[in-house]
N, C-alpha and C. Protein backbone atom coordinates (compact mmCIF):
# COMPACT_ATOMS: atom_id res chain seq x y z
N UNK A 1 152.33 108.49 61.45
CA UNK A 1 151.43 108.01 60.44
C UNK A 1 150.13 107.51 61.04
N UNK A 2 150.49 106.98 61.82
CA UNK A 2 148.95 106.39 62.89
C UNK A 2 147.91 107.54 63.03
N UNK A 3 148.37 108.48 63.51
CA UNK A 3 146.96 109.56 63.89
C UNK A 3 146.83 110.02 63.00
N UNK A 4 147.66 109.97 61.67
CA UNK A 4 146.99 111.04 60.53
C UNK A 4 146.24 109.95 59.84
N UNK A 5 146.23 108.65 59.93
CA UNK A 5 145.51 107.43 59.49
C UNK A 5 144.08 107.90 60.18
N UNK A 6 143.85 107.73 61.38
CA UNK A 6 142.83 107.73 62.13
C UNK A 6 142.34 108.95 62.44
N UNK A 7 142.74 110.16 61.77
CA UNK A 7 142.12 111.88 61.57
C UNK A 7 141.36 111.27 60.25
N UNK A 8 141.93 110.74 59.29
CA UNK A 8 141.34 110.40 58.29
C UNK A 8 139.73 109.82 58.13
N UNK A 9 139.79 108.51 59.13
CA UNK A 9 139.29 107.97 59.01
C UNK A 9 138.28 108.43 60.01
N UNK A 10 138.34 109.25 60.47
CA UNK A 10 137.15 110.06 61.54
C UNK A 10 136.57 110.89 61.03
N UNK A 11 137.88 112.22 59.74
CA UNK A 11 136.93 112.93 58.84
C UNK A 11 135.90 111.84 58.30
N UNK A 12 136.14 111.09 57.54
CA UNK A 12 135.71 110.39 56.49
C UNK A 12 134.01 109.82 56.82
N UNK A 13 134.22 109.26 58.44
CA UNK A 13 133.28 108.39 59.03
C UNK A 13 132.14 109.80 59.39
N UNK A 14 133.04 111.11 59.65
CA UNK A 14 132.07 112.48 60.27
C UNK A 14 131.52 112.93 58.39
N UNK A 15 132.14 112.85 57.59
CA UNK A 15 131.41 113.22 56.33
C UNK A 15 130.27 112.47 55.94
N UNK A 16 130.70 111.04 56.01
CA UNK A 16 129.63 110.30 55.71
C UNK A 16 128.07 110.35 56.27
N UNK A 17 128.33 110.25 57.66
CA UNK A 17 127.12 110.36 58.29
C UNK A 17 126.61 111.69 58.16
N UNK A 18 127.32 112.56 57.68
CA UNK A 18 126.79 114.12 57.33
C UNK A 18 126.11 113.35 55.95
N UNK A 19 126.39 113.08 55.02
CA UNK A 19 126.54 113.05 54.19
C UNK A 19 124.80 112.05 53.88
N UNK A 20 125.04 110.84 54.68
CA UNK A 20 123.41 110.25 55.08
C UNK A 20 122.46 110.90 55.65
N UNK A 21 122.52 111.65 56.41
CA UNK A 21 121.62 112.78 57.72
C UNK A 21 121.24 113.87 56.07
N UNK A 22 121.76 114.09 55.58
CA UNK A 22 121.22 115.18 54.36
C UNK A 22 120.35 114.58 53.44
N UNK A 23 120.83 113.19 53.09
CA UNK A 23 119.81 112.57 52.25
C UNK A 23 118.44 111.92 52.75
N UNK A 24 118.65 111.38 54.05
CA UNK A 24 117.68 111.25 54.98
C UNK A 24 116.67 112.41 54.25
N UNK A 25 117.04 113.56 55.08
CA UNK A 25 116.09 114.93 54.79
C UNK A 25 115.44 115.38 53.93
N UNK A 26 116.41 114.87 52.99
CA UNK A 26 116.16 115.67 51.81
C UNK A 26 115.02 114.31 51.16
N UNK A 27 115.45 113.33 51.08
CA UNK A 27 114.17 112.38 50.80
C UNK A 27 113.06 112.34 51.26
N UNK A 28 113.03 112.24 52.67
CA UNK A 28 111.81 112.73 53.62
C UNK A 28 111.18 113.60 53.39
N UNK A 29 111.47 114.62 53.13
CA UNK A 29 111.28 116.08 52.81
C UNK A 29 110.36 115.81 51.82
N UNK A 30 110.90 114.97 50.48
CA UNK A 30 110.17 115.11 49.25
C UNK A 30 108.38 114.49 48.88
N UNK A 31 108.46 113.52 50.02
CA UNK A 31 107.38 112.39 50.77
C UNK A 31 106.56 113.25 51.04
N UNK A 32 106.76 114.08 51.77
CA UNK A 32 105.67 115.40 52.94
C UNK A 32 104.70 116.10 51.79
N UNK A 33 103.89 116.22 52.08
CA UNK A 33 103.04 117.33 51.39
C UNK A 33 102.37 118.42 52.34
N UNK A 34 101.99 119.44 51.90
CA UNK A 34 101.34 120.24 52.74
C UNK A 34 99.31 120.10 53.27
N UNK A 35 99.41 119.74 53.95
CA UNK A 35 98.05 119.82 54.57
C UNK A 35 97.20 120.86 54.16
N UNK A 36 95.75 120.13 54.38
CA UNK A 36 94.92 121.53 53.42
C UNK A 36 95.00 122.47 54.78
N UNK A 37 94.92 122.24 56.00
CA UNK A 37 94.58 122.45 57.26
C UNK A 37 95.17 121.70 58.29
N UNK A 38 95.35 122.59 59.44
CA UNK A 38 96.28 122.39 60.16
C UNK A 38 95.37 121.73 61.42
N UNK A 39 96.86 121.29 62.35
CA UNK A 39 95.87 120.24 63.26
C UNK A 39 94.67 120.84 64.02
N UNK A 40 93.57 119.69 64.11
CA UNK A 40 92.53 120.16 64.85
C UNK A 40 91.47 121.47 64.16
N UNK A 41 91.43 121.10 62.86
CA UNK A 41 90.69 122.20 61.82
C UNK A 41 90.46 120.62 60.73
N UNK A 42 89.12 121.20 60.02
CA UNK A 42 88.62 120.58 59.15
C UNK A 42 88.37 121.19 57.46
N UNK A 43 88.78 121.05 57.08
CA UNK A 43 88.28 122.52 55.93
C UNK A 43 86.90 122.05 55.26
N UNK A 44 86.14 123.04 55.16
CA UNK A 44 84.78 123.54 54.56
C UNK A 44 84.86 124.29 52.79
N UNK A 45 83.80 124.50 52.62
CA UNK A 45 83.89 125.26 51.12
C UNK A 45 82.85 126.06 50.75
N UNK A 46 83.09 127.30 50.64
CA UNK A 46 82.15 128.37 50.45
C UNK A 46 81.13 128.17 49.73
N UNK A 47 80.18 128.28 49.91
CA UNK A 47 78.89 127.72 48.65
C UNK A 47 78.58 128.93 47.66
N UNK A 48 78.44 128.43 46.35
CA UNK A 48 78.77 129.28 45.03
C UNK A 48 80.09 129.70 44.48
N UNK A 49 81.63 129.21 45.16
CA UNK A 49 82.30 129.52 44.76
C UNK A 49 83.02 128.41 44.87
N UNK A 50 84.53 128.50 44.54
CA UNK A 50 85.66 127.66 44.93
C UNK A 50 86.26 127.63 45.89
N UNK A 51 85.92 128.92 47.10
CA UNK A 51 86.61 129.43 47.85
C UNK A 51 86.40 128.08 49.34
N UNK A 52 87.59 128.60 50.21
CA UNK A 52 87.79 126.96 51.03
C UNK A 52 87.91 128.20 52.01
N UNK A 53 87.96 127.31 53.67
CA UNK A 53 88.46 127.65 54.68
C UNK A 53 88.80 126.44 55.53
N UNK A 54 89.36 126.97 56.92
CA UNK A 54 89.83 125.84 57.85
C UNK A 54 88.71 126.18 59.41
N UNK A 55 87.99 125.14 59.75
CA UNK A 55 87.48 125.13 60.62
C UNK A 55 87.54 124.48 61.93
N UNK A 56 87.77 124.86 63.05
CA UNK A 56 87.87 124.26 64.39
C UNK A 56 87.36 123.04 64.33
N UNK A 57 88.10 121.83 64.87
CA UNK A 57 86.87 120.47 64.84
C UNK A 57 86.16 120.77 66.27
N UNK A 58 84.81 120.19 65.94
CA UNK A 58 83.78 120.38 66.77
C UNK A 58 82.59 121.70 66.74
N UNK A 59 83.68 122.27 65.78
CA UNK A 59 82.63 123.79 65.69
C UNK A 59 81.42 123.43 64.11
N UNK A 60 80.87 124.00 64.07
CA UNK A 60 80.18 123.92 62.13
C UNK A 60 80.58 125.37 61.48
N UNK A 61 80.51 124.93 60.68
CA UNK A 61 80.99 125.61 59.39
C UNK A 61 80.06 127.12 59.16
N UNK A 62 80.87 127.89 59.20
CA UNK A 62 80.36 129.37 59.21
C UNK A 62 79.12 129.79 58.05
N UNK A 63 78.78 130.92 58.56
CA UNK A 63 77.71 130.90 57.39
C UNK A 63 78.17 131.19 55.99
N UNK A 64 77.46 130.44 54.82
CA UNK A 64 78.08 130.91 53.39
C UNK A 64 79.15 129.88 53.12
N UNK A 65 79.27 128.99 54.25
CA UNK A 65 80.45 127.24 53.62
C UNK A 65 79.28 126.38 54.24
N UNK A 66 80.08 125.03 53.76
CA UNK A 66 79.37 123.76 54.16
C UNK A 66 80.66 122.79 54.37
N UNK A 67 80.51 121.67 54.58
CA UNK A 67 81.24 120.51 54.72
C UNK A 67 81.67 120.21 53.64
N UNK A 68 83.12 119.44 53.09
CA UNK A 68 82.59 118.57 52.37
C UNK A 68 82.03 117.65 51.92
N UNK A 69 81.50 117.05 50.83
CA UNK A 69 81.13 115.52 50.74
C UNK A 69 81.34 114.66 51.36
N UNK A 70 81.07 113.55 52.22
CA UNK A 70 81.88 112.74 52.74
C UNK A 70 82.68 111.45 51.35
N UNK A 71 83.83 111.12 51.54
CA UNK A 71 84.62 110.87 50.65
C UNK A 71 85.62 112.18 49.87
N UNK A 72 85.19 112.79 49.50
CA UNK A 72 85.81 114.34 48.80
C UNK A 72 85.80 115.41 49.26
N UNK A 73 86.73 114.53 50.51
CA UNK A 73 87.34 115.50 51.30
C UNK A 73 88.78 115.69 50.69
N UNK A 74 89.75 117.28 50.98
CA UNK A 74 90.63 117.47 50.16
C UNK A 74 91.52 117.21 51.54
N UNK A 75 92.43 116.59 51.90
CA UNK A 75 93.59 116.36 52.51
C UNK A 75 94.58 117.17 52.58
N UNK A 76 95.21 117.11 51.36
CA UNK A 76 96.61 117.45 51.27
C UNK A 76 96.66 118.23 49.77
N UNK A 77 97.52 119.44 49.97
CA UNK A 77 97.50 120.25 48.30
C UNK A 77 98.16 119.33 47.71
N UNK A 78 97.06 119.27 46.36
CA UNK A 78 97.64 118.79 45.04
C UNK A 78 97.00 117.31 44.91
N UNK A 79 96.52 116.88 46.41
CA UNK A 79 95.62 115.77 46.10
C UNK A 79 94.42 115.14 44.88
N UNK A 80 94.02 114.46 45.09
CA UNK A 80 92.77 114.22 44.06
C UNK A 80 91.88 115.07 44.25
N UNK A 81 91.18 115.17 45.42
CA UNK A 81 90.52 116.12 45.85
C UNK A 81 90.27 117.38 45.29
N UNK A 82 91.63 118.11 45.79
CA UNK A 82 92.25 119.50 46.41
C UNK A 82 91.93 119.50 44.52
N UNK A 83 92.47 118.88 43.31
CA UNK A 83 92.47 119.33 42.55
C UNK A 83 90.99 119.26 42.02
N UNK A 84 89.91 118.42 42.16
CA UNK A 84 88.85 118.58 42.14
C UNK A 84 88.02 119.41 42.42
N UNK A 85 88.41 119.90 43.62
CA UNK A 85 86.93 121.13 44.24
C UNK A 85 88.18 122.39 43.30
N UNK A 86 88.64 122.12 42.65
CA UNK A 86 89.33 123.97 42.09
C UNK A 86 88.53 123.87 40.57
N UNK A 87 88.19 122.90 40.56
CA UNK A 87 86.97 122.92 39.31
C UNK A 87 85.51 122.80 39.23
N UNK A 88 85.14 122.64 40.90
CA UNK A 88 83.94 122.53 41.30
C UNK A 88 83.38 122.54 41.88
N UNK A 89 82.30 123.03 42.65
CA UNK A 89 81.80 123.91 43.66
C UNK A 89 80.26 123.14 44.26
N UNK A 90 79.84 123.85 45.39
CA UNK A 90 78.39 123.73 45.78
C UNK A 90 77.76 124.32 45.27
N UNK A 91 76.48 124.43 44.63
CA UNK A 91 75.59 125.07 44.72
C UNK A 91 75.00 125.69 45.79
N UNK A 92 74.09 126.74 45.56
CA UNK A 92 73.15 126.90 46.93
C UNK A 92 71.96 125.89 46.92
N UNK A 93 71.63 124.96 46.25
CA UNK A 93 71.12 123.71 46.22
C UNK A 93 71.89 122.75 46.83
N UNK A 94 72.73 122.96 47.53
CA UNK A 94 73.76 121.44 47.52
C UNK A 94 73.87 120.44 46.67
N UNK A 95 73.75 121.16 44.93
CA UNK A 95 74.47 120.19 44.46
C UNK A 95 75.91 120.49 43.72
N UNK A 96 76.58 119.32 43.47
CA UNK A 96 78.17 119.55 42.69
C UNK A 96 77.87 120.10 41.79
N UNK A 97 78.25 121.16 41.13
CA UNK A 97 78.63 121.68 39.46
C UNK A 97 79.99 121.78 39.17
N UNK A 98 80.09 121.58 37.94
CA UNK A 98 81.58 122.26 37.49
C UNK A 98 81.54 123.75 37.46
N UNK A 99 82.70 124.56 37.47
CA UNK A 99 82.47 125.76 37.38
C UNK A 99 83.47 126.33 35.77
């Protein structure tokens, strides 16, 4: 009876911590968002359109993008931002419009 006590109680103690290690993940997981851009890139925004890219830090922004605003910058998809510039663009004036 002893070792089938203590098989028990080893499944039990090996489920559990399975059982925490999944929720761990799976909570963590839900926290994360995806980056507009990956490390060591800045993203820019095509002027006259909505269109975005990711740029090397230290480099400038190709011809036909610009920076963004400072402050409205887009971070992370689905941000304040990120959902902002999908309704609004540079001009070739540099100014904001809606589109």
């Amino acid at each position: 009876m002893r070792s089938t006590s203590r098989t028990r109680t080893r499944t039990l103690t090996t489920t559990l911590l399975g059982a925490t290690a999944l929720a761990a993940t799976l909570l963590t997981a839900g926290c994360l968002s995806d980056a507009i851009c990956g490390g060591g890139q800045y993203p820019v925004t095509a002027v006259g359109t909505t269109g975005r890219d990711c740029v090397p830090e230290g480099h400038e922004p190709p011809a036909g993008y610009v920076r963004f605003p400072e402050g409205k910058v887009p971070e992370h998809v689905g941000d304040e931002w990120d959902e902002y510039w999908n309704t609004h663009m540079i001009d070739k004036t540099g100014a904001i419009v809606e589109v």
